[in-house]
Protein backbone atom coordinates (compact mmCIF):
# COMPACT_ATOMS: atom_id res chain seq x y z
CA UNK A 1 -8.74 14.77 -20.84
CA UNK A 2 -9.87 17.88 -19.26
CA UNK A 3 -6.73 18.93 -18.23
CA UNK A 4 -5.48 18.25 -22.14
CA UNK A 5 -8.62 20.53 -22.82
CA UNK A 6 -7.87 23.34 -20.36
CA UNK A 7 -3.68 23.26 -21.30
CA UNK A 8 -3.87 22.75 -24.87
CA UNK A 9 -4.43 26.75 -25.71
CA UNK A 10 -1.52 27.48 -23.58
CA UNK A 11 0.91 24.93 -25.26
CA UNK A 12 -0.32 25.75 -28.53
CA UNK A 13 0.35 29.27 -28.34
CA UNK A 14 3.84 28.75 -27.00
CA UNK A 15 4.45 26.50 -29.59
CA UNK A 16 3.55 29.36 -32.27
CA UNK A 17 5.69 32.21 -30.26
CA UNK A 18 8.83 29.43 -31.00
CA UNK A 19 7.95 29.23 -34.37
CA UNK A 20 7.75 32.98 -34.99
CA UNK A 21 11.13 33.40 -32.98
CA UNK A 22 12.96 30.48 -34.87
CA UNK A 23 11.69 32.08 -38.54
CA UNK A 24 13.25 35.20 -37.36
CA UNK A 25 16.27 33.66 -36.66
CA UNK A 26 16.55 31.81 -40.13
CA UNK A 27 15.71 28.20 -38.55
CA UNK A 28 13.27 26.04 -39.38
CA UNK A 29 10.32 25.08 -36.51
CA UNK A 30 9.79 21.32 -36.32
CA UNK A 31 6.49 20.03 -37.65
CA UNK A 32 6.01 17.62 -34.66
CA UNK A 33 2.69 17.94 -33.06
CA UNK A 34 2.52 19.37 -29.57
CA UNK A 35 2.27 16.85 -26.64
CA UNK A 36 2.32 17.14 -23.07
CA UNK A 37 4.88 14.95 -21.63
CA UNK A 38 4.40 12.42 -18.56
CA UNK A 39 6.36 14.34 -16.19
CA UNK A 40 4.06 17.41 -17.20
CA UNK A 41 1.00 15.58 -16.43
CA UNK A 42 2.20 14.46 -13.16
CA UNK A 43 3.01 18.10 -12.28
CA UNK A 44 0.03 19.22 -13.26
CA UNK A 45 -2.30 17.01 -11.65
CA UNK A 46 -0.43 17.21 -8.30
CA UNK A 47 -1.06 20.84 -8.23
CA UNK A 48 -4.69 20.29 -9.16
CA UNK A 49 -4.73 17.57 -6.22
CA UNK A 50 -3.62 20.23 -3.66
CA UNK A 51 -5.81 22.70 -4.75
CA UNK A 52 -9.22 20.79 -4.79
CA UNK A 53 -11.44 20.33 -2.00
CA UNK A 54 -10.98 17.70 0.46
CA UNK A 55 -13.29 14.91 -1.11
CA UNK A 56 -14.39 17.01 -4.28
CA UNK A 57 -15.84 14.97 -7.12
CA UNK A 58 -13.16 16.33 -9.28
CA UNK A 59 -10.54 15.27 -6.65
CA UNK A 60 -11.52 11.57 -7.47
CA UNK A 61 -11.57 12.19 -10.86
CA UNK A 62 -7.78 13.61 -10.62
CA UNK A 63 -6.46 10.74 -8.43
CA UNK A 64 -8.29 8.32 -10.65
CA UNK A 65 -6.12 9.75 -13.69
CA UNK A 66 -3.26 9.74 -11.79
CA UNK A 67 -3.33 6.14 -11.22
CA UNK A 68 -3.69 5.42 -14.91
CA UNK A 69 -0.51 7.37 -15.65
CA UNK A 70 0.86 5.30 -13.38
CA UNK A 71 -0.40 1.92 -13.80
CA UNK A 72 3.07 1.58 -16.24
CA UNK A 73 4.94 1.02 -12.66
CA UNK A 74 2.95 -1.42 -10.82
CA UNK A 75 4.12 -4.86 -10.51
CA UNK A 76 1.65 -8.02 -10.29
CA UNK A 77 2.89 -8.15 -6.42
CA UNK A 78 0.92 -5.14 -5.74
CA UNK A 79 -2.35 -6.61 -6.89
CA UNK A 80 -2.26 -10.00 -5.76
CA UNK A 81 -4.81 -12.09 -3.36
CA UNK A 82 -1.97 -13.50 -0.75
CA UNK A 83 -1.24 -17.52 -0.68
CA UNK A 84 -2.78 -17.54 2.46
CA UNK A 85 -6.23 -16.75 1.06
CA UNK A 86 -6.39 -19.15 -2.06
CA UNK A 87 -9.02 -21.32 -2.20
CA UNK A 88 -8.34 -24.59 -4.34
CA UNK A 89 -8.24 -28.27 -4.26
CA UNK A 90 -6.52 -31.28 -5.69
CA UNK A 91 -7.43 -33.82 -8.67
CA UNK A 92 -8.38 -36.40 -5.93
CA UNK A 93 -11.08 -34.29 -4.38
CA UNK A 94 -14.65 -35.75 -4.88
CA UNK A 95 -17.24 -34.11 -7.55
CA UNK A 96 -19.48 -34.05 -4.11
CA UNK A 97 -16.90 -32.05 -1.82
CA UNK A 98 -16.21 -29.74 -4.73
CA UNK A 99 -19.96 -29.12 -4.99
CA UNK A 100 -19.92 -28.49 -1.32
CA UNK A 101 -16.74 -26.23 -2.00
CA UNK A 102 -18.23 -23.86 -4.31
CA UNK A 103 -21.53 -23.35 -2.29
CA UNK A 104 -18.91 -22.83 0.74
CA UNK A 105 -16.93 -20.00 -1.22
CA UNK A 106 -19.43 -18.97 -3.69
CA UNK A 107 -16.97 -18.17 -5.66
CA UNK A 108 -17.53 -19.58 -9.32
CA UNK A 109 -13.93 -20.85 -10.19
CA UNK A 110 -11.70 -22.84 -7.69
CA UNK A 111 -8.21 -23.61 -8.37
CA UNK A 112 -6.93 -27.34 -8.88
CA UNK A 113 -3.76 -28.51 -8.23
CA UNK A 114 -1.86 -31.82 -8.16
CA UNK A 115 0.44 -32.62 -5.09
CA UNK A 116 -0.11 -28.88 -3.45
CA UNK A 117 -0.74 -25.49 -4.18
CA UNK A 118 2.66 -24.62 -5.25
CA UNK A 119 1.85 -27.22 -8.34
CA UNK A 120 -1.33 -25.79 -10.03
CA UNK A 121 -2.68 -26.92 -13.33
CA UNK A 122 -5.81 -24.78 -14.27
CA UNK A 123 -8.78 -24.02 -12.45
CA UNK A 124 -12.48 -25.44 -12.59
CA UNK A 125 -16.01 -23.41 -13.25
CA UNK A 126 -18.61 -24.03 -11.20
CA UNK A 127 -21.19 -24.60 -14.81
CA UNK A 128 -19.54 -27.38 -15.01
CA UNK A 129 -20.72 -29.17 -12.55
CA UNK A 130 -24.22 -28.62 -14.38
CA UNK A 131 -23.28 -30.38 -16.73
CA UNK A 132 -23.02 -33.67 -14.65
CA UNK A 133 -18.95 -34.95 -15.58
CA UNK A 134 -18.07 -38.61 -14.19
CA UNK A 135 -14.75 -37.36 -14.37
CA UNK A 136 -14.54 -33.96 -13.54
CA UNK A 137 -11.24 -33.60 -13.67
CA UNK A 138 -11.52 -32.87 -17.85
CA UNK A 139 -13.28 -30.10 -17.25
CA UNK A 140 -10.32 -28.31 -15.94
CA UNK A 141 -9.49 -25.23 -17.58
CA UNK A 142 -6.17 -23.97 -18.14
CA UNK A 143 -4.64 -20.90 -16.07
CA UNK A 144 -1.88 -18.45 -16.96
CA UNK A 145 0.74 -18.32 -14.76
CA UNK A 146 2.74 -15.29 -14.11
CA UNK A 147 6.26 -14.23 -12.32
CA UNK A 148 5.58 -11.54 -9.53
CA UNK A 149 7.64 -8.86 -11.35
CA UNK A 150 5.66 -8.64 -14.49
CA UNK A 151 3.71 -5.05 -14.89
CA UNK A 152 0.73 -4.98 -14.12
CA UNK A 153 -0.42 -3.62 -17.65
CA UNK A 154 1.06 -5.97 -19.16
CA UNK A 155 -1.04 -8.93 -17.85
CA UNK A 156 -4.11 -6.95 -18.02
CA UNK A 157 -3.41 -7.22 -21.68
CA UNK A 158 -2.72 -10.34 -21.72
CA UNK A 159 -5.68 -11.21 -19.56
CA UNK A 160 -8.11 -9.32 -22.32
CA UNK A 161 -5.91 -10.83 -25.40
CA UNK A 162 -6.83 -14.32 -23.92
CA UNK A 163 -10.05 -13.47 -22.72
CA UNK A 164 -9.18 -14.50 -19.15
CA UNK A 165 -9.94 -12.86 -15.61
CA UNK A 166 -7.41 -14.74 -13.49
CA UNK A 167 -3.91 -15.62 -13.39
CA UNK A 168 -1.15 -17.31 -10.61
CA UNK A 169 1.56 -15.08 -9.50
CA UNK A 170 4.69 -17.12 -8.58
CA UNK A 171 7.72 -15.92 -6.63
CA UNK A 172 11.28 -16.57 -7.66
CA UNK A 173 11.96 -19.92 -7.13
CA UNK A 174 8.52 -21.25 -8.78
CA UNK A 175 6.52 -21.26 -5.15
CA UNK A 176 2.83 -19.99 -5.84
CA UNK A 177 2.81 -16.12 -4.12
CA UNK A 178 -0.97 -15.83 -4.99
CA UNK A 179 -3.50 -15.11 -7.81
CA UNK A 180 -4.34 -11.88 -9.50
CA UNK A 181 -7.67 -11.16 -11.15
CA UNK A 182 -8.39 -8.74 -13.74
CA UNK A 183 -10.63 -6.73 -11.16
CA UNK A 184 -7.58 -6.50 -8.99
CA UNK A 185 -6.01 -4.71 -11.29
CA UNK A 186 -8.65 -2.64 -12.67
CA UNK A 187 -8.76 -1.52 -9.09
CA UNK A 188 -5.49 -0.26 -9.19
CA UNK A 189 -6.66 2.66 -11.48
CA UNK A 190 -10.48 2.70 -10.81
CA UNK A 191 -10.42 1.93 -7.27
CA UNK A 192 -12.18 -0.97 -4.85
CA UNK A 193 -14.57 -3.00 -6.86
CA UNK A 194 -16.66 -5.79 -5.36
CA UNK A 195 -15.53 -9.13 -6.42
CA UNK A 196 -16.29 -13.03 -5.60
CA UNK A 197 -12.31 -13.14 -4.26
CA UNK A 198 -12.81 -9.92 -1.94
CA UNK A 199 -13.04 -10.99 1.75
CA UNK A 200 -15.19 -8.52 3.99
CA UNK A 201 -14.00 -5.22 4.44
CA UNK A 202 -11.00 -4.79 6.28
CA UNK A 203 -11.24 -2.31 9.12
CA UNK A 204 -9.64 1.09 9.31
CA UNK A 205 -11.45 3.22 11.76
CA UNK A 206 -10.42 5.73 14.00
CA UNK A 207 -11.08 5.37 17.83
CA UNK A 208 -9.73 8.64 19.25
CA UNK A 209 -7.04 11.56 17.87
CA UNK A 210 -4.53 9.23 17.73
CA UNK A 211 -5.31 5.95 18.27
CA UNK A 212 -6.84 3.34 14.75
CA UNK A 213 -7.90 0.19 14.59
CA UNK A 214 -6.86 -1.82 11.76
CA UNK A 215 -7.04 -5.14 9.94
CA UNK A 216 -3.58 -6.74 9.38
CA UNK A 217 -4.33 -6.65 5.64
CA UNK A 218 -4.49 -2.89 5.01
CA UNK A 219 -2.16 -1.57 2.92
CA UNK A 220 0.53 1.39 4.05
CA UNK A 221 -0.15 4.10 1.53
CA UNK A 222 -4.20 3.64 1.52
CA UNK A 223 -3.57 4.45 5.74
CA UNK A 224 -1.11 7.28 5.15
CA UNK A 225 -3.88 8.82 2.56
CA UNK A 226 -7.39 8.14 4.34
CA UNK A 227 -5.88 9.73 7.54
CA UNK A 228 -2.75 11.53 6.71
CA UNK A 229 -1.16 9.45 8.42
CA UNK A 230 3.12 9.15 7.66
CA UNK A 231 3.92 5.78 8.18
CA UNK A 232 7.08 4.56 6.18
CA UNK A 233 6.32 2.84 2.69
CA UNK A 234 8.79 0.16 1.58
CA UNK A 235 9.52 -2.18 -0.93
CA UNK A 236 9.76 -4.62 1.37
CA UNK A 237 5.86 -4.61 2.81
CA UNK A 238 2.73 -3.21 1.72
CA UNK A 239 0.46 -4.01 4.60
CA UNK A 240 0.09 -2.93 8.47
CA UNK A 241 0.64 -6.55 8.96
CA UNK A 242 3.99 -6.37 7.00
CA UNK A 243 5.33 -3.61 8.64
CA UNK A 244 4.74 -5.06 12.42
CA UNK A 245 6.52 -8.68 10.89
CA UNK A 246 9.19 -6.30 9.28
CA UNK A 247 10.66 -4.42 12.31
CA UNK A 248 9.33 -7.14 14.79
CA UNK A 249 11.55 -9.83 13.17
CA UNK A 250 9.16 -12.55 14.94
CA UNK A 251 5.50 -13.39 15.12
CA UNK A 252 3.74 -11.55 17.77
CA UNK A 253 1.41 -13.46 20.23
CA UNK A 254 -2.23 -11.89 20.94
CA UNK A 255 -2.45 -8.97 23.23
CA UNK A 256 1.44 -7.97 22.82
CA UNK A 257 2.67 -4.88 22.61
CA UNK A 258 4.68 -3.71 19.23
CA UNK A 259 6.62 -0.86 19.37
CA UNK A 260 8.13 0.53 15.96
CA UNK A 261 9.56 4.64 16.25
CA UNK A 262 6.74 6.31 17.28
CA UNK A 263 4.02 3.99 16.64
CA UNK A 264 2.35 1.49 19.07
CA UNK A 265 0.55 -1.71 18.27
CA UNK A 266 -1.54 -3.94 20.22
CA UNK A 267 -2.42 -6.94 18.70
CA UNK A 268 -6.21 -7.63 18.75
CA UNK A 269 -6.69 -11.09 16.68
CA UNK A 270 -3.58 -13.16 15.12
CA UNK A 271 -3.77 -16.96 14.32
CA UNK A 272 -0.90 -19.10 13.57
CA UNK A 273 0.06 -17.52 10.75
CA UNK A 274 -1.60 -13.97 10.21
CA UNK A 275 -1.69 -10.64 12.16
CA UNK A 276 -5.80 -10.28 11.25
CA UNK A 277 -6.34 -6.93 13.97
CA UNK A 278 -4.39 -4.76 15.86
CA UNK A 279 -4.88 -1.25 17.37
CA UNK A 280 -2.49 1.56 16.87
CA UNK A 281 -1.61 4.40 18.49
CA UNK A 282 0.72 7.11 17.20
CA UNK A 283 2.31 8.91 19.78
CA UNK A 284 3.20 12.94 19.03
């Protein structure tokens, strides 16, 4: 908006000069009001990002408008909470152990499911169990259920036309790849908020002039910007964790050495099936 503010004068008097010219020449100026195009904004705002102070309130501001223009090409796989961290249960589970499950998580909805997690039918409140159900089962509440390839603004309208805050992303062949909420994808414009399916921070701190250490679940391009770092982005990974699985083409075992180009990683803390910490070190 400020930068509509600051521009407008500028593209307004442009606009008259072409209308003055066109007259002159014995052609009629269109009547269409004067807009600033996408690609203008874009240009714009990445010379205003280059220019501003490391850290400058306005900075945030900028980068925080950038991300809204574009929101319009983020899929639902960029947002999601993995598989791995879904917390549900199935119809058979008792209304005692899903007490026990919600004071666990406290999280206020858990995910139900039939045979297993790739087969989920809605999700259940945790009010309801204040209300004392012998079956509890009919208190389930029904849960949209998303491919991974749908825009991101898209569900988020969807999500406020339905007055819902969650849906489940599923992969190509109908597998459950994880759930979105409507705070993971208001973060995607807005930044990290603080929400009941956020696990503790993940660590991304610097050790020495080269050398990080880094939970598995960061993402790429939040590294490459917090430390200018230039790690290859790809379609096929987001996180450090990705990346390492990507080139390594096998699970790495604790304390192993990774090498990919000119980075080094030393795995810190991996269970069966996650890379949780490693330490990297980027050679010159």
């Amino acid at each position: 908006f400020i930068i509509y503010l600051i521009l407008y004068p500028i593209s307004w008097f442009s606009s008259l000069l072409s209308a003055i010219v066109l007259r002159v020449a014995g052609m009629k100026a269109s009547n269409a009001p004067s807009v600033l195009g996408k690609m203008d904004l874009d240009y714009f705002i990445q010379q205003r990002m280059e220019d501003a102070p490391v850290d400058s309130e306005m900075d945030t501001e900028v980068k925080m408008f950038q991300n809204a223009l574009d929101f319009s090409n983020v899929r639902v796989k960029d947002c999601i909470v993995p598989r791995t961290e879904i917390v549900a249960c199935d119809t058979m589970t008792t209304i005692a152990e899903l007490r026990s499950r919600f004071i666990e998580t406290g999280f206020s909805k858990i995910l139900v499911f039939k045979d297993n997690i790739d087969d989920i039918i809605g999700y259940i409140h945790s009010s309801e169990l204040f209300k004392a159900p012998e079956d509890w089962t009919t208190r389930i509440r029904s849960v949209s259920i998303v491919p991974e390839t749908m825009a991101a603004n898209k569900l988020m309208k969807q999500l406020l036309q339905e007055k819902k805050s969650l849906a489940v992303v599923v992969d190509e062949f109908g597998g459950t790849s994880g759930i979105v909420t409507l705070e993971d994808l208001v973060e995607e414009i807005f930044g990290e908020i603080e929400d009941e399916h956020d696990t503790k921070s993940y660590v991304a701190r610097k050790v020495s002039e080269n050398e990080f250490v880094l939970s598995g679940r960061i993402e790429i391009d939040t590294l490459n910007e917090k430390f200018g770092l230039e790690l290859p982005e790809s379609d096929e990974y987001v996180t450090i964790a990705g990346f390492i699985l990507h080139f390594y083409q096998k699970f790495p075992k604790l304390n192993e050495t990774v090498e990919v180009d000119k980075y080094t990683f030393k795995i810190l803390k991996v269970t069966a099936t996650k890379i949780e910490l490693v330490r990297m070190k980027v050679e010159n």
